[in-house]
C-alpha atoms as a PDB file:
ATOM      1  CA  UNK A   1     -19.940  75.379  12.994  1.00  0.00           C
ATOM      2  CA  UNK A   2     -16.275  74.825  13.605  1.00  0.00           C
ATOM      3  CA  UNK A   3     -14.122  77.314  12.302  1.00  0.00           C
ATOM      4  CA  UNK A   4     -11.357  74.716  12.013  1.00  0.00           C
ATOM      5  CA  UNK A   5     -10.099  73.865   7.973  1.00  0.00           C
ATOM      6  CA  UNK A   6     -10.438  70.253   6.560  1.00  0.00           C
ATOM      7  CA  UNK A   7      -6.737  69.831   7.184  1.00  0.00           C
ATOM      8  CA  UNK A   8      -6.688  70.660  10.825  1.00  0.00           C
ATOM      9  CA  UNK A   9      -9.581  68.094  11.303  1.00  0.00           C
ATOM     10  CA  UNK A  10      -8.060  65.491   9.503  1.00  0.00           C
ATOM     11  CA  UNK A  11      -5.045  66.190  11.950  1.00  0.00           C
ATOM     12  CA  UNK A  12      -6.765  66.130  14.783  1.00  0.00           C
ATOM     13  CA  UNK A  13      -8.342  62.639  14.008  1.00  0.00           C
ATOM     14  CA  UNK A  14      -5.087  61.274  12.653  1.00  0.00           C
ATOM     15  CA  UNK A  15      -3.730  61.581  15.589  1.00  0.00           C
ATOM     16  CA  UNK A  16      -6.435  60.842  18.027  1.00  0.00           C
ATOM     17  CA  UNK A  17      -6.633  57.282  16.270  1.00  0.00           C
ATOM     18  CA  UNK A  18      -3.042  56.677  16.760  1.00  0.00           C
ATOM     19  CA  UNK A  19      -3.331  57.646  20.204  1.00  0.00           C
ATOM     20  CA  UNK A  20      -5.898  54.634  20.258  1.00  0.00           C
ATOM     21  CA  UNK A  21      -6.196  50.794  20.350  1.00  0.00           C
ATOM     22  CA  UNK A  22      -7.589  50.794  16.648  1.00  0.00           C
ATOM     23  CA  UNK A  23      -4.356  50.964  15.035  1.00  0.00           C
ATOM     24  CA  UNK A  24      -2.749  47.801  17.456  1.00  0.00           C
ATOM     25  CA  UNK A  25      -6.021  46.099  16.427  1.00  0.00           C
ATOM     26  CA  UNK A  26      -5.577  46.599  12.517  1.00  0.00           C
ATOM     27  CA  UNK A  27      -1.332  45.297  12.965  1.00  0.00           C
ATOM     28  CA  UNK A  28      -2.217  42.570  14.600  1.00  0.00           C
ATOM     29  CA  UNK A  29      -5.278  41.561  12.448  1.00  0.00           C
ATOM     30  CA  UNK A  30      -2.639  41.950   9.571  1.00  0.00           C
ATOM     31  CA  UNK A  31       0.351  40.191  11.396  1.00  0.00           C
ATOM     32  CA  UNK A  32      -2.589  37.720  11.829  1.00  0.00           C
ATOM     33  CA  UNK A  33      -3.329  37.148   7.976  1.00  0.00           C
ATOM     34  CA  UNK A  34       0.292  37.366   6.747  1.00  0.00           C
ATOM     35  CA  UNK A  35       1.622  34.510   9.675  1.00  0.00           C
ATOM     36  CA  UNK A  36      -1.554  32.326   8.147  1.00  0.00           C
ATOM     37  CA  UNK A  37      -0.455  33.056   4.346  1.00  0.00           C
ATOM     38  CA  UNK A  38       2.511  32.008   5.648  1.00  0.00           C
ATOM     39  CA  UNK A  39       2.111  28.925   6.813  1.00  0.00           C
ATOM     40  CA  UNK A  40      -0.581  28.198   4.624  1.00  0.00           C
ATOM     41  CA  UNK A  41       2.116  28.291   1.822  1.00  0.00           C
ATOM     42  CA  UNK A  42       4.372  26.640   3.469  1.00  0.00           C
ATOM     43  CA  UNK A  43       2.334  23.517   4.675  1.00  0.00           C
ATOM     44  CA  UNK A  44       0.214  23.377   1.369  1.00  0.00           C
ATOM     45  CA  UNK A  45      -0.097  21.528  -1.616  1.00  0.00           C
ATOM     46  CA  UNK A  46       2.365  24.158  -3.735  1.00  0.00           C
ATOM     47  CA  UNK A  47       4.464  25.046  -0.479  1.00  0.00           C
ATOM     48  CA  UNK A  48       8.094  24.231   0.481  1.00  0.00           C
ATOM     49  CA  UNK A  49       7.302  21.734   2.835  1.00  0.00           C
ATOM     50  CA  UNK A  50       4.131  19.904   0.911  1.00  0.00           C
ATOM     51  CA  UNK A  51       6.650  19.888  -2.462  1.00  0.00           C
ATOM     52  CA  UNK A  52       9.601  18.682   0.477  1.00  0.00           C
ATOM     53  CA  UNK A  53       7.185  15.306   1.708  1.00  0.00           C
ATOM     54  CA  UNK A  54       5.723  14.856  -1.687  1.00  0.00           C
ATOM     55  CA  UNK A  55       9.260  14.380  -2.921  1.00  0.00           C
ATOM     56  CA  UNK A  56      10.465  12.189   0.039  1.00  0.00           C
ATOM     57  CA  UNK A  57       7.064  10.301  -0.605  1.00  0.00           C
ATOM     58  CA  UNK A  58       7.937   9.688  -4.231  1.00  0.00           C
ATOM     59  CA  UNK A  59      11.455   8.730  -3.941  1.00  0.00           C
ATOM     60  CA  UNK A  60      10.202   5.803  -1.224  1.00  0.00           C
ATOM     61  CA  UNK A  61       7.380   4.303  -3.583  1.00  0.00           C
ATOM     62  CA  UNK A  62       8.507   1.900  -6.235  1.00  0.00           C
ATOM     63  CA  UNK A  63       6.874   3.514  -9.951  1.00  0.00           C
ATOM     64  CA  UNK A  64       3.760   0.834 -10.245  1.00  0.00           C
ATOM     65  CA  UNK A  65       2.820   0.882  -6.564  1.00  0.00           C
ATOM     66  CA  UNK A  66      -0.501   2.389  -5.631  1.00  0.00           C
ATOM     67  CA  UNK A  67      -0.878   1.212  -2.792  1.00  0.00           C
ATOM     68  CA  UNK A  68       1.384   0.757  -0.506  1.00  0.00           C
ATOM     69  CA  UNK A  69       0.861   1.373   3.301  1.00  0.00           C
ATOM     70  CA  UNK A  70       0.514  -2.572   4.328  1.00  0.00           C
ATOM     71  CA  UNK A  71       4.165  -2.672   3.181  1.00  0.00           C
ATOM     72  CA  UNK A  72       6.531  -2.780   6.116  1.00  0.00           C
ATOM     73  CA  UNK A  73       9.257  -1.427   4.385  1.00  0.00           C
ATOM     74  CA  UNK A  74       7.429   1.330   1.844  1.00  0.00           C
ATOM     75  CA  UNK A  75       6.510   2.865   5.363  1.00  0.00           C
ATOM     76  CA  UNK A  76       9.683   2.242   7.089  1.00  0.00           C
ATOM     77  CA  UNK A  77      11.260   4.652   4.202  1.00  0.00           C
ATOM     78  CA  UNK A  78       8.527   7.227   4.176  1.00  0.00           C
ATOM     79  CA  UNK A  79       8.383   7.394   8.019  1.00  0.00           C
ATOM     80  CA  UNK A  80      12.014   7.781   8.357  1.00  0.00           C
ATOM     81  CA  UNK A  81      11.799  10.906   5.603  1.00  0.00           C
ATOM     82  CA  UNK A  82       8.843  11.971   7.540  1.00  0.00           C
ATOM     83  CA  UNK A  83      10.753  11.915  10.773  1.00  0.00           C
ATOM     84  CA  UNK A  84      13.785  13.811   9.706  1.00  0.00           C
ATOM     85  CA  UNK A  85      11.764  16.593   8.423  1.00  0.00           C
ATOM     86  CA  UNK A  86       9.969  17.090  11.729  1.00  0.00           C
ATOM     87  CA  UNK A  87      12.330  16.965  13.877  1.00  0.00           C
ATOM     88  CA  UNK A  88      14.527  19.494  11.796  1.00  0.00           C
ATOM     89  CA  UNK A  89      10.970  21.705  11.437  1.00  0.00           C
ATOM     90  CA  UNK A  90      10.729  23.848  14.835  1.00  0.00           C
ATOM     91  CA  UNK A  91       7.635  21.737  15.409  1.00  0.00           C
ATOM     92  CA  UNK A  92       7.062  21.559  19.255  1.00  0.00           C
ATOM     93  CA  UNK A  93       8.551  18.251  21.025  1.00  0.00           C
ATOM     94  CA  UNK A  94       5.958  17.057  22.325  1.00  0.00           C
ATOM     95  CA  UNK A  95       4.106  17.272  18.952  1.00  0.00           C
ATOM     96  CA  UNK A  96       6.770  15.421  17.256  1.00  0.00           C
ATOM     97  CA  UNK A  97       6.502  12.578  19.818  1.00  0.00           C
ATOM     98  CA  UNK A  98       2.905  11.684  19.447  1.00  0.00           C
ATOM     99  CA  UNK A  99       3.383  11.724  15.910  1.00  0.00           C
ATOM    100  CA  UNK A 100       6.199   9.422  15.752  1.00  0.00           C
ATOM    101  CA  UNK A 101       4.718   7.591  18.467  1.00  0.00           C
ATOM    102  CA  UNK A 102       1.659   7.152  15.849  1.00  0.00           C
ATOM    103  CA  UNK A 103       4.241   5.924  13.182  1.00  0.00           C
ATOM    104  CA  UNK A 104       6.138   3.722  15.202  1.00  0.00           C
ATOM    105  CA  UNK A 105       3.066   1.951  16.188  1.00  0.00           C
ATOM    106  CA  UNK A 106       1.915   1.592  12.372  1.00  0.00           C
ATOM    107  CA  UNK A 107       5.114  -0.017  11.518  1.00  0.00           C
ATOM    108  CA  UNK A 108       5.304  -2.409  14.713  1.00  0.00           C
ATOM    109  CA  UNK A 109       4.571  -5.691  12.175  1.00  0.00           C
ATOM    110  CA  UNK A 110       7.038  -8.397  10.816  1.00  0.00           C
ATOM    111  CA  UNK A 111       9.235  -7.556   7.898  1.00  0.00           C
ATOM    112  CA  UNK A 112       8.324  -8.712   4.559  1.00  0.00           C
ATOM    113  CA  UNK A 113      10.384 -12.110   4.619  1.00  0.00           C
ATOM    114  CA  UNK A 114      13.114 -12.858   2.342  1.00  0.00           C
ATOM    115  CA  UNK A 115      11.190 -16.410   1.107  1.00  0.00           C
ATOM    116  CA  UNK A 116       7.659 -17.035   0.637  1.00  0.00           C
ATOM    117  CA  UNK A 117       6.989 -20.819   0.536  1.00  0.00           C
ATOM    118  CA  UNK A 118       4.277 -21.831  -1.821  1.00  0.00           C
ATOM    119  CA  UNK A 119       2.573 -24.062  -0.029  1.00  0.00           C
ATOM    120  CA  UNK A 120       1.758 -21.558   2.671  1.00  0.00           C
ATOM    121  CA  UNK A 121       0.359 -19.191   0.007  1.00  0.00           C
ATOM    122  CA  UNK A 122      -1.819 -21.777  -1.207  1.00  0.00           C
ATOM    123  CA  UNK A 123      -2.736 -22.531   2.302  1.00  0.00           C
ATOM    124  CA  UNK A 124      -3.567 -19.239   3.265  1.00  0.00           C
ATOM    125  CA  UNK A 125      -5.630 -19.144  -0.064  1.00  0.00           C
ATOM    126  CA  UNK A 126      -7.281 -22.045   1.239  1.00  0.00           C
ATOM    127  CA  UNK A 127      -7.806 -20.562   4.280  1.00  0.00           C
ATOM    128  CA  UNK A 128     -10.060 -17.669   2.971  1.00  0.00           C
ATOM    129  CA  UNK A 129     -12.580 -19.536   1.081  1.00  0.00           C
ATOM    130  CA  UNK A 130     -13.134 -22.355   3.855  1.00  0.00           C
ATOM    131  CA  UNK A 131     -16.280 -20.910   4.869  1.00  0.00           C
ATOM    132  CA  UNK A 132     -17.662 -20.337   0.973  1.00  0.00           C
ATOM    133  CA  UNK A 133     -16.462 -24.275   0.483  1.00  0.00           C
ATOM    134  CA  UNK A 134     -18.714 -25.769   3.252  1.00  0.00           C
ATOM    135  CA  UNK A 135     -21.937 -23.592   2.324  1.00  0.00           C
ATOM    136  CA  UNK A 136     -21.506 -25.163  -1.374  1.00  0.00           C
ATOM    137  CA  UNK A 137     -19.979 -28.269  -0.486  1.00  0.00           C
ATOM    138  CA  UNK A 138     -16.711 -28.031  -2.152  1.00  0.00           C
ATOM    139  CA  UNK A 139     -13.864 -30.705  -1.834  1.00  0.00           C
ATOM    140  CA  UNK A 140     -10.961 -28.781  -3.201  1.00  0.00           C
ATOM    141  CA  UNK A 141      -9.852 -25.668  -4.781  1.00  0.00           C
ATOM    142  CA  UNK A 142      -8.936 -25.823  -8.487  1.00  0.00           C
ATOM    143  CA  UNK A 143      -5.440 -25.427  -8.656  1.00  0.00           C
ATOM    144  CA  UNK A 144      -3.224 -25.648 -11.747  1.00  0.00           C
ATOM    145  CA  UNK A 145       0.516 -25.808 -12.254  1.00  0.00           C
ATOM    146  CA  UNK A 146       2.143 -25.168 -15.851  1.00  0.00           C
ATOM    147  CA  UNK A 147       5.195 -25.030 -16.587  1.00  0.00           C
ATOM    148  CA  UNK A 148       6.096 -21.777 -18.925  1.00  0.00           C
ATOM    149  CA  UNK A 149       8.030 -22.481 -22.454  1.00  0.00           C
ATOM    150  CA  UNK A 150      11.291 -20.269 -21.202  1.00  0.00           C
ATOM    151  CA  UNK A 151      11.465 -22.521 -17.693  1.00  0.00           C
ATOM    152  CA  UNK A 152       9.213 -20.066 -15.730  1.00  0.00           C
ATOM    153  CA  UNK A 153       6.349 -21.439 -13.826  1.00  0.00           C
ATOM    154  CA  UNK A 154       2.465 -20.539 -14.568  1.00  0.00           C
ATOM    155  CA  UNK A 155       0.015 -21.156 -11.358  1.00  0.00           C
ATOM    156  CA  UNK A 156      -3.629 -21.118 -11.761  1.00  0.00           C
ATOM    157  CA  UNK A 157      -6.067 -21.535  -9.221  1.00  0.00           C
ATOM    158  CA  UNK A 158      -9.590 -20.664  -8.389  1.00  0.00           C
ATOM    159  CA  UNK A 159     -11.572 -21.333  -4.871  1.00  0.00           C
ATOM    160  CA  UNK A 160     -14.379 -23.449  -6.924  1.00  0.00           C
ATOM    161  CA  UNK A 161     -13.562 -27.081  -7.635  1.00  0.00           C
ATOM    162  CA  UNK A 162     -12.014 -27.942 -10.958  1.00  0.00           C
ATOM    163  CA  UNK A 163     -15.402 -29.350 -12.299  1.00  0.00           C
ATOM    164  CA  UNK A 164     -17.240 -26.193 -11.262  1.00  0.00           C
ATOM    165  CA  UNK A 165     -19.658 -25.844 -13.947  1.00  0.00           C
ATOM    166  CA  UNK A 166     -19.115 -28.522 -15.690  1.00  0.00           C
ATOM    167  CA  UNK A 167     -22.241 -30.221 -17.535  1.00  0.00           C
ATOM    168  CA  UNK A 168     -22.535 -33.483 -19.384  1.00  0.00           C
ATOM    169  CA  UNK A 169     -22.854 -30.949 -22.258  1.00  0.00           C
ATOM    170  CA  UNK A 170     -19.671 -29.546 -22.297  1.00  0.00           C
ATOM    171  CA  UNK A 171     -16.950 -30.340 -25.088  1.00  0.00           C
ATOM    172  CA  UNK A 172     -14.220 -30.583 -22.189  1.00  0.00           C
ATOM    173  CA  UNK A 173     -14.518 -31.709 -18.676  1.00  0.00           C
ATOM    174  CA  UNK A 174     -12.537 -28.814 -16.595  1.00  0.00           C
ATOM    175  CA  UNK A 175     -12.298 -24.958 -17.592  1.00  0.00           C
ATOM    176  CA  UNK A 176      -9.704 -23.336 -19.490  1.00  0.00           C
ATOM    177  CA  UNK A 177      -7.047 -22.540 -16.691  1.00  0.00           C
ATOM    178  CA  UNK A 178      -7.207 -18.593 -18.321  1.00  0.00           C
ATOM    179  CA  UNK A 179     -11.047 -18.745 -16.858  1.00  0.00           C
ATOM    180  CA  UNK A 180      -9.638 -19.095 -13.530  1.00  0.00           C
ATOM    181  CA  UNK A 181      -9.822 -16.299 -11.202  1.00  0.00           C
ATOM    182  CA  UNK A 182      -6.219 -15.879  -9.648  1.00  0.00           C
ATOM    183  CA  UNK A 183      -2.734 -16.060 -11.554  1.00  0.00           C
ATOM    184  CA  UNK A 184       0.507 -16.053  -9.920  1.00  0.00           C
ATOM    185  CA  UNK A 185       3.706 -16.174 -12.799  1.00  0.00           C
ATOM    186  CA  UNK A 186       7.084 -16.801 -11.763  1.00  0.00           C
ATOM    187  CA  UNK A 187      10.592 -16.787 -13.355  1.00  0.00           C
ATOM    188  CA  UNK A 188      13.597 -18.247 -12.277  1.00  0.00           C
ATOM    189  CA  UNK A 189      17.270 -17.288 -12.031  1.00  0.00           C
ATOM    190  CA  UNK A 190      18.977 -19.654 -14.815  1.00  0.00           C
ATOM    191  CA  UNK A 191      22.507 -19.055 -13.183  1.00  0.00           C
ATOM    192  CA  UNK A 192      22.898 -21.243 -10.702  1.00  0.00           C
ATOM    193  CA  UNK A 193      20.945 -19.349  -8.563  1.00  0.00           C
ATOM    194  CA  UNK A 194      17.560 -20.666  -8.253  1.00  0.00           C
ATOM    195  CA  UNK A 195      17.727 -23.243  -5.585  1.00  0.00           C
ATOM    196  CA  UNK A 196      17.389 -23.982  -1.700  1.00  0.00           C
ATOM    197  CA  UNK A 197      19.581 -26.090   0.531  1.00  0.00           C
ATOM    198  CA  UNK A 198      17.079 -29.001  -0.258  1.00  0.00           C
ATOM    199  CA  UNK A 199      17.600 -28.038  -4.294  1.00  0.00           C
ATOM    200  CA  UNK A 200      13.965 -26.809  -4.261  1.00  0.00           C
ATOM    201  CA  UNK A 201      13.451 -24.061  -6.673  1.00  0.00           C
ATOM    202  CA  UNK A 202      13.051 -20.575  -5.626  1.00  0.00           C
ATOM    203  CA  UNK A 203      11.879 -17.828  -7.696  1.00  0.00           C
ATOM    204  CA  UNK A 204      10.159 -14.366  -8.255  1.00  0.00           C
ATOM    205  CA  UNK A 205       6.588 -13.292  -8.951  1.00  0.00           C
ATOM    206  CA  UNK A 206       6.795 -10.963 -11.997  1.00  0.00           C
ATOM    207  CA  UNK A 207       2.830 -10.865 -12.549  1.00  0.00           C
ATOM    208  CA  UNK A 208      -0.676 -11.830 -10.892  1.00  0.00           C
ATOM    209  CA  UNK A 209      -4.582 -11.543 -10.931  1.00  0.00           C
ATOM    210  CA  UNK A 210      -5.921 -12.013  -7.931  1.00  0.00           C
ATOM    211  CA  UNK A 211     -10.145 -12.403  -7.617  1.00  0.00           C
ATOM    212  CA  UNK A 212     -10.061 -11.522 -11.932  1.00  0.00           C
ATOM    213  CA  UNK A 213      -8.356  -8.568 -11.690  1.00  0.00           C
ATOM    214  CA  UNK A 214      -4.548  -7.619 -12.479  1.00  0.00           C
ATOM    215  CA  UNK A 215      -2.999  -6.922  -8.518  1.00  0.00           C
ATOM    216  CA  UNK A 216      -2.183  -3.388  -9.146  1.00  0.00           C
ATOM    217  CA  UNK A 217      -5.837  -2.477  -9.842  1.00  0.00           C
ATOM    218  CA  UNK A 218      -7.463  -4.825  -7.004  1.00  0.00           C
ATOM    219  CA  UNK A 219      -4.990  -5.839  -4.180  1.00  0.00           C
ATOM    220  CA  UNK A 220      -6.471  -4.260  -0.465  1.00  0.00           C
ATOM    221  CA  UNK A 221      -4.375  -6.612   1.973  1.00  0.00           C
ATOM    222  CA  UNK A 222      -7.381  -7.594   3.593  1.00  0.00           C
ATOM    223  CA  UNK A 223      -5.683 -11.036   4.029  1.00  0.00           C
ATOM    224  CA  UNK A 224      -2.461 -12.657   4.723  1.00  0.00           C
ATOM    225  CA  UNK A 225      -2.837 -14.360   1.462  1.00  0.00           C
ATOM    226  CA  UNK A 226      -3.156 -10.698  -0.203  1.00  0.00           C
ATOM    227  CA  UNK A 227      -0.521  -9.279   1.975  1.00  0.00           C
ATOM    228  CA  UNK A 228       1.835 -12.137   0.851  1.00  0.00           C
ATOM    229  CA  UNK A 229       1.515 -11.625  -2.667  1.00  0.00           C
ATOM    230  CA  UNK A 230       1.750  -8.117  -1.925  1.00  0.00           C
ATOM    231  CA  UNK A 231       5.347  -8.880  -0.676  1.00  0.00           C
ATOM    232  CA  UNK A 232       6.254 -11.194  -3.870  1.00  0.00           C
ATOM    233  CA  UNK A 233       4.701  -8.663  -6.795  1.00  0.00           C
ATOM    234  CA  UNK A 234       5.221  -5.648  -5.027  1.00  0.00           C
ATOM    235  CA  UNK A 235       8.404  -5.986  -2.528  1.00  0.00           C
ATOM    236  CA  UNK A 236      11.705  -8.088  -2.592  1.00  0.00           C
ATOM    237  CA  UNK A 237      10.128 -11.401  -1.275  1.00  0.00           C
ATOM    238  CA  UNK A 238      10.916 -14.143  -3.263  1.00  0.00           C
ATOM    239  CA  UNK A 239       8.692 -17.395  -3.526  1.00  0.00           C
ATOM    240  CA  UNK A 240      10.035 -21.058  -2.785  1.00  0.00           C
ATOM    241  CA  UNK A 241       8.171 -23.923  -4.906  1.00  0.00           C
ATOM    242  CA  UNK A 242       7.925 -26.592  -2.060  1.00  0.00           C
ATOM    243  CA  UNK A 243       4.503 -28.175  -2.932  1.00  0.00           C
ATOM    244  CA  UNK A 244       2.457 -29.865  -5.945  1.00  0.00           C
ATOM    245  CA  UNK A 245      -1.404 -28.583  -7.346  1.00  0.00           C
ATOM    246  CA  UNK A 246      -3.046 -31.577  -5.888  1.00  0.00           C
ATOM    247  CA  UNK A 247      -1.760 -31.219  -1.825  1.00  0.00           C
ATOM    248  CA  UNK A 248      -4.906 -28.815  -1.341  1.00  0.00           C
ATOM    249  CA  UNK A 249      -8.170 -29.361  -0.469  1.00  0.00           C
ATOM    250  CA  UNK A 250     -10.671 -27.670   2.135  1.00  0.00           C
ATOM    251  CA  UNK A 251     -10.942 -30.771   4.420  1.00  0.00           C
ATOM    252  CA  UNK A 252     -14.808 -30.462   4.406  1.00  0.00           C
ATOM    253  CA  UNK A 253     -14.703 -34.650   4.039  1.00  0.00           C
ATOM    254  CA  UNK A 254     -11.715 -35.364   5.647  1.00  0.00           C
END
């Protein structure tokens, strides 16, 4: 048995493991863990830079937009905010150019335009039910214009014919127009403002229901009749009144 004490022993091994890898091991395992807490808190939901694009995010998106990334313009402002903040990171180049390659590619579509006509709204409306119009025969879509008490503009319109549903039986021979499935309603500038070239009225979309539903809750731009009512209720677009509610029809017996 070693005649050593306890304290020489502990010595001796104190210093034979610091004469080893073990300790280099342990740092490095640490230096590890604290670079990953590190980043971790940076990049995460709480960090500086999550809390840094979360706020970027939020100043781009108008308050009752949820969802947005169709929009040319919603993405050119997040993208740019996005940009700035990677380039200014320390993030490698090359890094930052695929990503802004990604971007750049996301964003290669037309602006939102300044006017919407109308008629190409109604068209493109058309457009989507053509195929749901010759399986049931349809001649037209039901399509409704009212004019609003204040000088606004009410449009109602539905891809089944006006007398869908209609039965000798019934009291009235078309449907209430609040039974149809879409609603687009537009005001107009009363200051001398509210006109083309050709004195056609131009105006702005200040609510909708599209397929029953108010557009907030139910628009998915899976058409370019969605994405242009995307641009009037959501963007800057406004909408030019250049047709009447009987020019429509799916041309099934034309």
């Amino acid at each position: 048995m070693s005649d050593k004490t306890l304290q020489q022993l502990l010595a001796e091994r104190v210093t034979a493991f610091a004469s080893s890898e073990k300790p280099v091991e342990i740092i490095d395992e640490h230096v590890k863990k604290m670079f990953a807490s590190v980043i971790d808190n940076c990049f995460g939901r709480y960090g500086d830079m999550g809390k840094q694009v979360e706020e970027a995010i939020k100043a781009a998106l108008p308050a009752n937009l949820t969802e947005i990334f169709e929009l040319t313009r919603y993405n050119a402002m997040i993208a740019a905010a996005l940009k700035e903040k990677w380039e200014n990171s320390g993030v490698e180049a090359d890094m930052v150019r695929l990503a802004q390659k990604q971007i750049d590619e996301v964003l290669n579509k037309d602006a939102m335009p300044e006017v919407i006509s109308l008629q190409a709204l109604l068209e493109a409306f058309v457009e989507d039910h053509k195929e749901s119009a010759a399986e049931e025969h349809w001649e037209a879509p039901d399509i409704r214009f009212q004019a609003s008490d204040y000088g606004g503009l009410h449009i109602y319109f539905d891809k089944k014919p006006k007398d869908h549903g209609i039965t000798t039986y019934s009291r009235s021979s078309e449907r209430s127009e609040y039974l149809l499935d879409n609603a687009i309603h537009i005001s107009f500038d009363r200051h001398g403002k509210d006109r083309d070239e050709k004195g056609l009225e131009v105006g702005s979309v200040y609510a909708a229901k599209i397929d029953n539903e108010k557009i907030s809750q139910t628009l998915k731009f899976r058409s370019e009749f969605e994405k242009m009512v995307a641009a009037l209720y959501f963007g800057s677009s406004k909408i030019l009144v250049d047709c009447d509610e009987d020019e429509f029809s799916y041309g099934i017996y034309d």
